[in-house]
N, C-alpha and C. Protein backbone atom coordinates (compact mmCIF):
# COMPACT_ATOMS: atom_id res chain seq x y z
N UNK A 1 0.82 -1.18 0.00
CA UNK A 1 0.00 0.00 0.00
C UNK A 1 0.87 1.26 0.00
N UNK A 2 1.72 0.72 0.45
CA UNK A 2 3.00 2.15 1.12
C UNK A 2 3.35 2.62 -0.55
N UNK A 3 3.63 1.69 -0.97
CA UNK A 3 4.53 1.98 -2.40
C UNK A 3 3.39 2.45 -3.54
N UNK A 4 2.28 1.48 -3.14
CA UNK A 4 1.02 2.58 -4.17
C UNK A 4 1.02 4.11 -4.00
N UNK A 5 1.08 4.32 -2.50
CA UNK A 5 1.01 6.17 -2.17
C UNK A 5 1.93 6.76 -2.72
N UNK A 6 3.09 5.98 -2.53
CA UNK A 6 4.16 7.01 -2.78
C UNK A 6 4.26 7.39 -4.57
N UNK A 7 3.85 6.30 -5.47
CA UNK A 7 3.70 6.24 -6.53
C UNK A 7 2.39 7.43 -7.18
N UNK A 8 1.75 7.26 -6.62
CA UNK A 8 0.71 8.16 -6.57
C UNK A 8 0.92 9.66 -6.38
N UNK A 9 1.22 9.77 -4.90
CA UNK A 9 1.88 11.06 -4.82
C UNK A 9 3.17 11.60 -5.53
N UNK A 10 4.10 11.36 -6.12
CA UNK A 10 4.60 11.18 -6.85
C UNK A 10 4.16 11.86 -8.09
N UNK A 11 3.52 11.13 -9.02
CA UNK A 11 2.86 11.33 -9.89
C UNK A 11 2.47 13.00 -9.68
N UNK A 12 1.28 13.07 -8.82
CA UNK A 12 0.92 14.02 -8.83
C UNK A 12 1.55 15.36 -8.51
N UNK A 13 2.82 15.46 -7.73
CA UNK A 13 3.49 16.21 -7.41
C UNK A 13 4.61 16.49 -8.91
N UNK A 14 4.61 16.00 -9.38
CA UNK A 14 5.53 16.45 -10.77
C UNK A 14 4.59 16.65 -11.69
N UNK A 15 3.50 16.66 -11.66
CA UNK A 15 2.90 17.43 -13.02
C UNK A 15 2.95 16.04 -13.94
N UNK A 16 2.30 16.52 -14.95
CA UNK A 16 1.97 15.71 -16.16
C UNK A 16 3.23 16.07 -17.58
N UNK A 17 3.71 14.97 -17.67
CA UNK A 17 5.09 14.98 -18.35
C UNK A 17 4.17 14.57 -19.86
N UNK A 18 3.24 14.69 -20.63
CA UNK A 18 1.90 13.90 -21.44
C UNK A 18 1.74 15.18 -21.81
N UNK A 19 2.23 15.81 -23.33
CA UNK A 19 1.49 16.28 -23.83
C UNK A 19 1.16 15.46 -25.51
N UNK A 20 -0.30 15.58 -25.30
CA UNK A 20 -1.03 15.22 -26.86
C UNK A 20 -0.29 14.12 -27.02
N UNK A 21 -1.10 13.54 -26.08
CA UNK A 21 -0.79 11.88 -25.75
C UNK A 21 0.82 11.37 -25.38
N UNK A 22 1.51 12.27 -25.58
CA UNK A 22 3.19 11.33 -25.87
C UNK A 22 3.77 11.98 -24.43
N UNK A 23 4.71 11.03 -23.56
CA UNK A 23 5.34 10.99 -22.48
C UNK A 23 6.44 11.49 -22.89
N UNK A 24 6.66 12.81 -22.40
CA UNK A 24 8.09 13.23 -22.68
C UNK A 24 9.02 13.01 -21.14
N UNK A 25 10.24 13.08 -21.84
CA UNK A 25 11.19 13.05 -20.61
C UNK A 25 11.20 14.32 -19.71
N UNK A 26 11.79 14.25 -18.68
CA UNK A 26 11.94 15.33 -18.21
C UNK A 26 12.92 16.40 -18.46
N UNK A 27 13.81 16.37 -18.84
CA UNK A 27 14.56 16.93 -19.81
C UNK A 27 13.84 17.62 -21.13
N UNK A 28 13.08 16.89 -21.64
CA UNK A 28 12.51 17.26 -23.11
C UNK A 28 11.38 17.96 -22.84
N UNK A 29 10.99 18.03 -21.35
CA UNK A 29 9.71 18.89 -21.16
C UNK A 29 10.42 20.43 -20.28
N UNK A 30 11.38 20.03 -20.18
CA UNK A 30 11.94 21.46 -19.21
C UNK A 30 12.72 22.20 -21.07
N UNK A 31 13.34 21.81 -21.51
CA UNK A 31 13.32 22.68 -22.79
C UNK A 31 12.21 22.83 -23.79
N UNK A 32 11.25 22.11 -23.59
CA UNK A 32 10.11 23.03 -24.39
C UNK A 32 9.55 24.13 -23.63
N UNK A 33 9.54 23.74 -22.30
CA UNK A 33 8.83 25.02 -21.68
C UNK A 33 9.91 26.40 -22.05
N UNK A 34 11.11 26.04 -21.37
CA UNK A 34 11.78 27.36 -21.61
C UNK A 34 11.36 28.08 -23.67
N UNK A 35 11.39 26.83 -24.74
CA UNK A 35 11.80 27.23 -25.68
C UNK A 35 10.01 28.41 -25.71
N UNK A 36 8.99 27.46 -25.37
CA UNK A 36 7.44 27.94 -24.54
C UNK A 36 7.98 29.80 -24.22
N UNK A 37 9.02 29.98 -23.67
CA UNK A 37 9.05 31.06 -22.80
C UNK A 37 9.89 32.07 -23.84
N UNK A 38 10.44 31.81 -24.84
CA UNK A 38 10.71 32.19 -25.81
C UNK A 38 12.48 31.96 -26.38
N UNK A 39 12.93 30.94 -25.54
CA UNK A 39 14.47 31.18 -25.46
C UNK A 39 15.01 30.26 -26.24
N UNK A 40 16.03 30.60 -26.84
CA UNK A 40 16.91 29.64 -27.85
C UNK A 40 17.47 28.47 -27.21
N UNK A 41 17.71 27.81 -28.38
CA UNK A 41 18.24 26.34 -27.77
C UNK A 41 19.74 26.87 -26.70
N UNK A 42 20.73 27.83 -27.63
CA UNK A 42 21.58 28.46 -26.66
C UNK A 42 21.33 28.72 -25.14
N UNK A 43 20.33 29.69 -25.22
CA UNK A 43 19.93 30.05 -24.03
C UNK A 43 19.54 28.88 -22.88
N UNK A 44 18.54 27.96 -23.57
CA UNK A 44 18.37 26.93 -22.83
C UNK A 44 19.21 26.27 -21.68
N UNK A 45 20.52 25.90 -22.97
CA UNK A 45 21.34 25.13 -22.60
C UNK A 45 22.53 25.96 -21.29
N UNK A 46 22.24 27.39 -21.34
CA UNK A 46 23.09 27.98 -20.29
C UNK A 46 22.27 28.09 -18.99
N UNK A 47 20.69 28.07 -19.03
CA UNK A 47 19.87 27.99 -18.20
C UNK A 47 20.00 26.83 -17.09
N UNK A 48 19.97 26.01 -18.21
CA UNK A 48 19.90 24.51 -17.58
C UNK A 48 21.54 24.06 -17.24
N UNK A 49 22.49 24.30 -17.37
CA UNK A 49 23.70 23.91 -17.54
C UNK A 49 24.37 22.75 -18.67
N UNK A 50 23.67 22.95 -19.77
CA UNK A 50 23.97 21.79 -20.54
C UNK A 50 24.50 22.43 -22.02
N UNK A 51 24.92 21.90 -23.03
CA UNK A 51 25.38 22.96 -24.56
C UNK A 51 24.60 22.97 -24.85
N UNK A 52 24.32 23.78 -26.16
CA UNK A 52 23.35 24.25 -26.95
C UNK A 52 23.08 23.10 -27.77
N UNK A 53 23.90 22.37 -27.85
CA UNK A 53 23.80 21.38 -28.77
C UNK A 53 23.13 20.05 -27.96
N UNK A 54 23.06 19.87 -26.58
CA UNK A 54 22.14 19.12 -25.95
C UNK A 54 20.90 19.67 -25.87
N UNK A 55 20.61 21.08 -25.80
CA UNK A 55 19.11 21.38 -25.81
C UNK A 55 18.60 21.11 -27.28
N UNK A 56 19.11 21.52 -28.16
CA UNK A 56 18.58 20.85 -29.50
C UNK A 56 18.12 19.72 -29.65
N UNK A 57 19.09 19.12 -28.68
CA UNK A 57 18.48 16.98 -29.13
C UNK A 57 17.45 16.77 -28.92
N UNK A 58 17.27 17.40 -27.37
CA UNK A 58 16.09 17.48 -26.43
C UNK A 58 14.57 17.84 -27.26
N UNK A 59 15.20 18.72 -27.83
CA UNK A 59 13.89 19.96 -28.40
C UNK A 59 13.58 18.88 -30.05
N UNK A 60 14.90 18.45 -30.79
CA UNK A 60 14.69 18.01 -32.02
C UNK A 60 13.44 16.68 -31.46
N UNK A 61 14.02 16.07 -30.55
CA UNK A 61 13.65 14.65 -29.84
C UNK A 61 12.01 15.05 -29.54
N UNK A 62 11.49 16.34 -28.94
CA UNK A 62 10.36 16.78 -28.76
C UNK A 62 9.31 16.79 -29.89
N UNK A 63 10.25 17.38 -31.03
CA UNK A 63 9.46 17.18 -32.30
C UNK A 63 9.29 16.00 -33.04
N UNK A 64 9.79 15.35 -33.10
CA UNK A 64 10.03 13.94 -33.40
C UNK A 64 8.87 12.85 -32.83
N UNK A 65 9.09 13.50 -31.39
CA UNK A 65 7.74 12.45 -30.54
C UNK A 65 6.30 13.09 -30.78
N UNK A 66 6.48 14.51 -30.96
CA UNK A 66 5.02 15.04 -31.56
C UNK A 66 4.64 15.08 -32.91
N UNK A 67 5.66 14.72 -33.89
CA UNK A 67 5.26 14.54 -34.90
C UNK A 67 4.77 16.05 -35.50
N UNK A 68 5.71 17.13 -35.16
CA UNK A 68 5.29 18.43 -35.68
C UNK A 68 6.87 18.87 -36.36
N UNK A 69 6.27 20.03 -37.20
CA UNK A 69 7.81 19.96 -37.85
C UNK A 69 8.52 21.25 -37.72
N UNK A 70 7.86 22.13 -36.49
CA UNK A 70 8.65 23.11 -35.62
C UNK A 70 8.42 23.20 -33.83
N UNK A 71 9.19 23.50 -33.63
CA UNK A 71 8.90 23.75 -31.93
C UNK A 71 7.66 24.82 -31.90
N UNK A 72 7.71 26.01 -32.28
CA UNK A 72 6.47 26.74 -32.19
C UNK A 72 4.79 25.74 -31.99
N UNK A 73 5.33 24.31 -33.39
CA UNK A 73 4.14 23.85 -33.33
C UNK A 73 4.50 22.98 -32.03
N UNK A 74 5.09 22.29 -31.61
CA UNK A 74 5.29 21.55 -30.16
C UNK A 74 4.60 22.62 -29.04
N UNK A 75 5.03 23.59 -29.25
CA UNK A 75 4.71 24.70 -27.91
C UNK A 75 3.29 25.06 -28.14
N UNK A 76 2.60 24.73 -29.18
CA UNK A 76 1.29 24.81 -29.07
C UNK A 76 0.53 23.87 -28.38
N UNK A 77 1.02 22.99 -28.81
CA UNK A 77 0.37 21.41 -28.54
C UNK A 77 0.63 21.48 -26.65
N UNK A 78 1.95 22.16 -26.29
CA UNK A 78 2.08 22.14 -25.13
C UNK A 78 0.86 23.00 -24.10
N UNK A 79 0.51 23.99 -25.09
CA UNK A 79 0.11 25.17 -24.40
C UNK A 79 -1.52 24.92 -24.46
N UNK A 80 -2.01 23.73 -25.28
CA UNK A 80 -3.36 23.14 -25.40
C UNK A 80 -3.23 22.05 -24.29
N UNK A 81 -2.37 21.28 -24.15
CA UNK A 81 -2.27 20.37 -23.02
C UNK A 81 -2.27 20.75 -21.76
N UNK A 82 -1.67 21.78 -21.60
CA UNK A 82 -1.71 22.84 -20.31
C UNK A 82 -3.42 23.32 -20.14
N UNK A 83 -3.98 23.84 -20.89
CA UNK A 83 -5.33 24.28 -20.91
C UNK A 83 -6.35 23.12 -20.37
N UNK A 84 -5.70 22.25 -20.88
CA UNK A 84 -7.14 21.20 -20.92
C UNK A 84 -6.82 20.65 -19.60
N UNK A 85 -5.51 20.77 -18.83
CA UNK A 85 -5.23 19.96 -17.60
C UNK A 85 -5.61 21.38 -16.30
N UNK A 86 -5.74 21.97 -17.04
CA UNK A 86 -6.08 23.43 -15.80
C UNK A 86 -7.64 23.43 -14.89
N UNK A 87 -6.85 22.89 -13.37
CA UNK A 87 -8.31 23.08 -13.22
C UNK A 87 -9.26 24.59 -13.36
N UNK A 88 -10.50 24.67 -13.49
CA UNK A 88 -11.54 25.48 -13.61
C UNK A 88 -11.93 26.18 -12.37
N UNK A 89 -11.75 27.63 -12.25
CA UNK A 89 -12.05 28.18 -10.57
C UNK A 89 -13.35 28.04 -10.07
């Protein structure tokens, strides 16, 4: 039972890594948000401590699993997944 809770809570305490159906990593969901926030793969990668050339993989890897053929369109899909998971006041 112990390990159901913790699994559970868990879950719920990190948010939904699921946008438009596909499980992204955590990595691949912390550079869409930033790219979301308007920042280059550069930027990313100084944010996060990683090269520019690892936030790309991340971000290329994002598009790839969404099956879109720019990040703008990923960051939509993100920003509809966000909507629909928002609770209602």
């Amino acid at each position: 039972m112990a390990i159901y809770f913790h699994r559970h809570a868990k879950r719920l305490l990190q948010g939904s890594r699921v946008v438009h159906g596909v499980t992204l990593t955590r990595r691949e969901l912390q550079c869409l948000e930033w790219a979301a926030r308007g920042m280059s793969a550069r930027n990313i990668g100084q944010t996060l401590g990683i090269t520019r050339r690892t936030a790309a993989f991340h971000l290329d890897n994002v598009r790839m699993k969404l099956d879109v053929r720019t990040i703008q369109q990923a960051v939509a899909l993100l920003a509809e997944a966000r909507a629909l998971h928002r609770p209602e006041a």
